[in-house]
C-alpha atoms as a PDB file:
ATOM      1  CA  UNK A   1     100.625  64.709  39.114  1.00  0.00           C
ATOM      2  CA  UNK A   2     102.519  67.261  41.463  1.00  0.00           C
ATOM      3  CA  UNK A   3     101.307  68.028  44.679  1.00  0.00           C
ATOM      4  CA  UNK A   4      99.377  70.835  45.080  1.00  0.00           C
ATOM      5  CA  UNK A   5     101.280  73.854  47.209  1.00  0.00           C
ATOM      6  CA  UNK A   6      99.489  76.066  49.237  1.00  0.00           C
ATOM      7  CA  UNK A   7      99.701  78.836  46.661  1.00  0.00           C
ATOM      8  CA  UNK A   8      97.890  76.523  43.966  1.00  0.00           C
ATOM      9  CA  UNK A   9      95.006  75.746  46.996  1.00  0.00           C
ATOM     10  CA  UNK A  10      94.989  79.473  46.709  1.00  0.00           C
ATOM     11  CA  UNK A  11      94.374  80.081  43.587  1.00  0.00           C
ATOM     12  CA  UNK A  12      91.590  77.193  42.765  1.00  0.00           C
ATOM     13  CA  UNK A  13      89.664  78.850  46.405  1.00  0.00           C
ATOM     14  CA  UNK A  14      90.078  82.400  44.365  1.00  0.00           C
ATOM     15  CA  UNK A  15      89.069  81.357  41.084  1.00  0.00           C
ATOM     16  CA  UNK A  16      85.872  79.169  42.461  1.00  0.00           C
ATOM     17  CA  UNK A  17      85.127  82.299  44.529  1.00  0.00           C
ATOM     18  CA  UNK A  18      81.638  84.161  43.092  1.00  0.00           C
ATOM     19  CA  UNK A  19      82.143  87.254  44.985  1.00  0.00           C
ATOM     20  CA  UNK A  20      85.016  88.271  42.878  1.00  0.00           C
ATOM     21  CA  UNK A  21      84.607  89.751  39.188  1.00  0.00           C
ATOM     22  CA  UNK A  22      86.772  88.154  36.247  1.00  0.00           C
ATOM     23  CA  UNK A  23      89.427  91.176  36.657  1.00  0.00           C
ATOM     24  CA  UNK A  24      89.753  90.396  40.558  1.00  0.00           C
ATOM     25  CA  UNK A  25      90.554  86.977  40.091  1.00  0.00           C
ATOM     26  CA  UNK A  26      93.114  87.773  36.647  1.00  0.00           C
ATOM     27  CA  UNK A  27      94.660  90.106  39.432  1.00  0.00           C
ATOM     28  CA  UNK A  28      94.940  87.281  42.322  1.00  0.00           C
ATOM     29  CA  UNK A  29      96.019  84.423  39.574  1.00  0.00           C
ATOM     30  CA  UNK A  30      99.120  86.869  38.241  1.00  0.00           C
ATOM     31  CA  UNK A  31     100.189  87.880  41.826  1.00  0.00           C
ATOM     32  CA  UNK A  32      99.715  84.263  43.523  1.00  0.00           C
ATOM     33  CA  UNK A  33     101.369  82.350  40.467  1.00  0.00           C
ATOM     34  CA  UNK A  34     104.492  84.831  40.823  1.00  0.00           C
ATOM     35  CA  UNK A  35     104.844  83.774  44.295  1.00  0.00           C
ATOM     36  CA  UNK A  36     104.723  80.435  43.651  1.00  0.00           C
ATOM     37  CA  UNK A  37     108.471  79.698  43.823  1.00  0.00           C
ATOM     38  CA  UNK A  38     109.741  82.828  45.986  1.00  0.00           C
ATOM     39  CA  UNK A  39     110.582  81.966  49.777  1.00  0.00           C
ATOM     40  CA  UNK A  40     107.696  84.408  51.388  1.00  0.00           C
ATOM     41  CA  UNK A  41     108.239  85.358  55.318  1.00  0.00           C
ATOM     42  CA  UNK A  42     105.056  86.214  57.020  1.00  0.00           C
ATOM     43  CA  UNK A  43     104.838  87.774  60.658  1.00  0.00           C
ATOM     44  CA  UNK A  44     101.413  87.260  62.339  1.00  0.00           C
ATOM     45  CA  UNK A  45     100.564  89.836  64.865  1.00  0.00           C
ATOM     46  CA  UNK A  46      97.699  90.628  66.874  1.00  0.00           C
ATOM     47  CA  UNK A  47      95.873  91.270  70.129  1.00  0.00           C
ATOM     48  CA  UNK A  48      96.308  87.916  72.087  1.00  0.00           C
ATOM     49  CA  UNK A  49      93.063  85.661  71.974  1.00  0.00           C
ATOM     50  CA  UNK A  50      92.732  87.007  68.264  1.00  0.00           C
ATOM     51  CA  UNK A  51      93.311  84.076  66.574  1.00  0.00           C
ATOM     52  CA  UNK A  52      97.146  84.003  65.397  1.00  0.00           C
ATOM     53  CA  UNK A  53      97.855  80.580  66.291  1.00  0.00           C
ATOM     54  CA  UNK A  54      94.057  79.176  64.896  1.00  0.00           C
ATOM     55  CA  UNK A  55      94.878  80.779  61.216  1.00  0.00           C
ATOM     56  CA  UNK A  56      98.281  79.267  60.843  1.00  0.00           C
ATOM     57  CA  UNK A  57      96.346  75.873  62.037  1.00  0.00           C
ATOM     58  CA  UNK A  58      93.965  76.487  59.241  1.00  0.00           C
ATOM     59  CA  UNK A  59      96.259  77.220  56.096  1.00  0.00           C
ATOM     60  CA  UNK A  60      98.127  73.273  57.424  1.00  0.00           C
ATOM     61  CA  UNK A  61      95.109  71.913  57.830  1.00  0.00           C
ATOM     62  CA  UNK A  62      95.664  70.524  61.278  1.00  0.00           C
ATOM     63  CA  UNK A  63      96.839  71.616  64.555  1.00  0.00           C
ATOM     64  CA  UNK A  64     100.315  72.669  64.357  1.00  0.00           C
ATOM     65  CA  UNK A  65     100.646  75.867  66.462  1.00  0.00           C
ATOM     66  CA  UNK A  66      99.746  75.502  70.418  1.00  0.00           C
ATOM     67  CA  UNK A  67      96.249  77.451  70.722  1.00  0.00           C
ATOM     68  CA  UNK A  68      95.279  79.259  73.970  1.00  0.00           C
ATOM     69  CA  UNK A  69      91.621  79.271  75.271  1.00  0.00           C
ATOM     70  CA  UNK A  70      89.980  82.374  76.335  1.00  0.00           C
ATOM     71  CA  UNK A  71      92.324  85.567  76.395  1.00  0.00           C
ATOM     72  CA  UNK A  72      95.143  83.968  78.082  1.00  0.00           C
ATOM     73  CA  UNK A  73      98.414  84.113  76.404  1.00  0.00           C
ATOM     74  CA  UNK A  74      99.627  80.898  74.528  1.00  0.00           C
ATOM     75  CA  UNK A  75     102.065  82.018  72.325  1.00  0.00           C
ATOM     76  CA  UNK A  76     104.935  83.555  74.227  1.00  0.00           C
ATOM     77  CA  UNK A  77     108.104  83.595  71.622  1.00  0.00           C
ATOM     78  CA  UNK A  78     108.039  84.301  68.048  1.00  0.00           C
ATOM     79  CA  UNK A  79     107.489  80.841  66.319  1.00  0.00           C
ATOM     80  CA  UNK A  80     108.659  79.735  63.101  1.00  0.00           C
ATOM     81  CA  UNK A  81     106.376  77.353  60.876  1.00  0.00           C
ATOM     82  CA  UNK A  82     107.389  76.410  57.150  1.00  0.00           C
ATOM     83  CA  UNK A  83     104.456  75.067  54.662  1.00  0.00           C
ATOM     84  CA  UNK A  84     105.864  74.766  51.170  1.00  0.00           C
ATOM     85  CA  UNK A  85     108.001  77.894  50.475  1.00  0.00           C
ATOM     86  CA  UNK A  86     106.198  79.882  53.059  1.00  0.00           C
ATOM     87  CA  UNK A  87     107.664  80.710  56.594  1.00  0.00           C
ATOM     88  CA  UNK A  88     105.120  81.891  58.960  1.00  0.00           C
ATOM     89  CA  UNK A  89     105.639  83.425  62.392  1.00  0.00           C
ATOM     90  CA  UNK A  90     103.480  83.106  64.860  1.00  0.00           C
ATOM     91  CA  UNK A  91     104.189  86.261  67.423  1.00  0.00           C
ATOM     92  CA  UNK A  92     102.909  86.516  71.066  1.00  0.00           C
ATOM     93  CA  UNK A  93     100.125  88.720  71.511  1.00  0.00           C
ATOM     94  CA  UNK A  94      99.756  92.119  71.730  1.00  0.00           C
ATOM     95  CA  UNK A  95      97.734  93.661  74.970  1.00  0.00           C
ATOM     96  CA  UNK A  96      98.842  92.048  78.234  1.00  0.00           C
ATOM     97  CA  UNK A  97     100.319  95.088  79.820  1.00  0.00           C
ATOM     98  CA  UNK A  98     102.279  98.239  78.611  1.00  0.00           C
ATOM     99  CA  UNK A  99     106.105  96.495  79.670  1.00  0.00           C
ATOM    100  CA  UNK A 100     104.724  93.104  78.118  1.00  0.00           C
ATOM    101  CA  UNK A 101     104.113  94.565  74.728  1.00  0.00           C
ATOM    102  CA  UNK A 102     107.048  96.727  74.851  1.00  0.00           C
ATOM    103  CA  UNK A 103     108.938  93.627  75.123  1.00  0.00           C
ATOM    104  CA  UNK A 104     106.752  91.893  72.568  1.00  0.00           C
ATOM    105  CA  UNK A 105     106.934  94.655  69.991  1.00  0.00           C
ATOM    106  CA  UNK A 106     111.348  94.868  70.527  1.00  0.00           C
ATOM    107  CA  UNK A 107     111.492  91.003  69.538  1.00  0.00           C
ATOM    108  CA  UNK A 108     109.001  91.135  66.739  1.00  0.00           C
ATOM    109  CA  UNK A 109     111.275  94.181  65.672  1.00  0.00           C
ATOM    110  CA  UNK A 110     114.228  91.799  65.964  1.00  0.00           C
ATOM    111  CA  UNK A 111     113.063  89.317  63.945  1.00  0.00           C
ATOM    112  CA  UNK A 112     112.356  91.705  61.300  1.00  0.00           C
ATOM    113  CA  UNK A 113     115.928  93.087  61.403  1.00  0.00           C
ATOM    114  CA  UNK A 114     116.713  89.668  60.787  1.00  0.00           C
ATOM    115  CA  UNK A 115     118.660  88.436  57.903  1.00  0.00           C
ATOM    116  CA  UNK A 116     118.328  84.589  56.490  1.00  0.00           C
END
């Protein structure tokens, strides 16, 4: 048997999940499975101490992005992870000083402009 991507782990969490009614989880099923073999790019941004770094940590299942403690910055370029056919980027944080997230917000701009 295959292993499973993270997009199947998805869709068994969604489809075990109560709190959703039948039509919710028809919904999540169609949208996930048409992901399934599509290259997604996601940009994580976020006050720093927010948790950017933890959640990417969470959908690997182990420590793969360098965590800060407390409110002080960890994360201070854009970093690229890849899990299956997802690429995540893990920004710095937003809220360390006015020229800090001007400089912040002009690379995460950047690497939207980006093409790949």
């Amino acid at each position: 048997m295959k292993n499973k991507n993270i997009f199947d782990k998805l869709i068994e969490r969604f489809q075990n999940d109560r709190s959703l009614s039948d039509k919710d989880k028809a919904t999540v099923f169609k949208n996930l499975t048409s992901l399934k073999d599509t290259k997604v790019n996601i940009l994580i941004t976020g006050a720093t101490g927010s948790g950017k770094s933890s959640t990417i940590n969470a959908l690997f299942d182990f420590d793969k992005a360098k965590v800060g403690t407390g409110v002080d910055p960890e994360t201070m370029s854009i970093s690229k992870y890849e899990l299956d056919n997802i690429v995540l980027f893990d920004s710095p944080g937003l809220g360390d000083g006015k020229d800090a997230d001007l400089r912040h917000a002009k690379n995460i701009i950047e690497k939207l402009l980006e093409k790949k």
